[in-house]
Protein backbone atom coordinates (compact mmCIF):
# COMPACT_ATOMS: atom_id res chain seq x y z
CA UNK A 1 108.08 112.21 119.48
CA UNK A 2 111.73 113.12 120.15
CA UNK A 3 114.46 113.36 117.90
CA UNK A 4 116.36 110.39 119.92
CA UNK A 5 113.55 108.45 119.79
CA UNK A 6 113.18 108.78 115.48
CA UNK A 7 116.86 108.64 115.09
CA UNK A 8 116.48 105.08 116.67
CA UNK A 9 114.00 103.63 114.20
CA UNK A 10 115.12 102.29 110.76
CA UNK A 11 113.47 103.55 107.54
CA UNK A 12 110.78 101.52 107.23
CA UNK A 13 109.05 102.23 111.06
CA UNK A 14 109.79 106.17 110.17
CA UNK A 15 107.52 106.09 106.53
CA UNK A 16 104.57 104.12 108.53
CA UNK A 17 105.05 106.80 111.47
CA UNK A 18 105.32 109.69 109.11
CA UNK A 19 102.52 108.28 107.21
CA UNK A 20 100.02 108.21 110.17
CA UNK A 21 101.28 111.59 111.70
CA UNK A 22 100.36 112.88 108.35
CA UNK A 23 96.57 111.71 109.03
CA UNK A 24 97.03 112.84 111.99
CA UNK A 25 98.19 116.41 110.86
CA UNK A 26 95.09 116.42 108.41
CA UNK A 27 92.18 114.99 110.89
CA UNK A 28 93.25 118.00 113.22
CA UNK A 29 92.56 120.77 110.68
CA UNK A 30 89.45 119.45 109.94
CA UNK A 31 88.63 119.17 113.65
CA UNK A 32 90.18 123.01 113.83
CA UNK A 33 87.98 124.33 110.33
CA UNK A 34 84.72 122.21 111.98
CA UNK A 35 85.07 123.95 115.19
CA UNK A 36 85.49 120.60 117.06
CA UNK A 37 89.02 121.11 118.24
CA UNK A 38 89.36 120.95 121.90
CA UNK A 39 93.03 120.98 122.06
CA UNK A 40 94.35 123.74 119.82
CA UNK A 41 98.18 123.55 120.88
CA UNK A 42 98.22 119.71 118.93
CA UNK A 43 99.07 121.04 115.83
CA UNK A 44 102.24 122.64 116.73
CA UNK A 45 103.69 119.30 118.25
CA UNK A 46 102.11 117.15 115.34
CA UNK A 47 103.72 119.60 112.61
CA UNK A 48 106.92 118.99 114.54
CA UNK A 49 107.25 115.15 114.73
CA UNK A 50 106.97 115.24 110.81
CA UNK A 51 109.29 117.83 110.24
CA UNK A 52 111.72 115.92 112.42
CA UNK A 53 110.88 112.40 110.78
CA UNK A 54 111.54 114.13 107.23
CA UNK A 55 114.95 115.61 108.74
CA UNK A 56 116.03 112.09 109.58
CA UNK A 57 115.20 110.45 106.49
CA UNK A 58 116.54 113.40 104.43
CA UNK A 59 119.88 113.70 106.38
CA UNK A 60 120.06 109.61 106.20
CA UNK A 61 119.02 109.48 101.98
CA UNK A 62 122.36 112.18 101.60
CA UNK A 63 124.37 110.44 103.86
CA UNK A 64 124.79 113.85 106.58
CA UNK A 65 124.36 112.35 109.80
CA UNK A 66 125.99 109.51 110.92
CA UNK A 67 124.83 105.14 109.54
CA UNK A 68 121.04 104.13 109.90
CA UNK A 69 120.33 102.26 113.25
CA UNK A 70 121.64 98.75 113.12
CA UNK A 71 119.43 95.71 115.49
CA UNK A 72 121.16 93.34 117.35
CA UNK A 73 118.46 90.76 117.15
């Protein structure tokens, strides 16, 4: 996931999609430690998209970067 695209989402979206990279994060090292990996580069990119979803919501909880995403619905 890009940082443009997590920048756009609100607070909520980014827990639920930090949430289920996190499972994601831990089903691939058991895939890795059980020898069923088939795609080792995964990791890298699935370590990435959470520590860019925890920069957002850090930089947004301290107030560093900018208001959180408003909707016009």
């Amino acid at each position: 996931m890009r940082i443009d695209e997590i920048r756009g989402k609100d607070d909520a979206d980014l827990e639920v999609i930090l949430k289920k990279t996190r499972r994601q994060l831990f089903d691939f090292r058991f895939k890795t430690a059980t020898g069923e990996n088939e795609r080792p580069h995964e990791g890298r990119e699935i370590r990435r998209t959470v520590a860019r979803i925890e920069t957002v919501l850090a930089e947004r909880s301290q107030n560093i970067r900018g208001e959180k995403p408003h909707r016009d619905d």
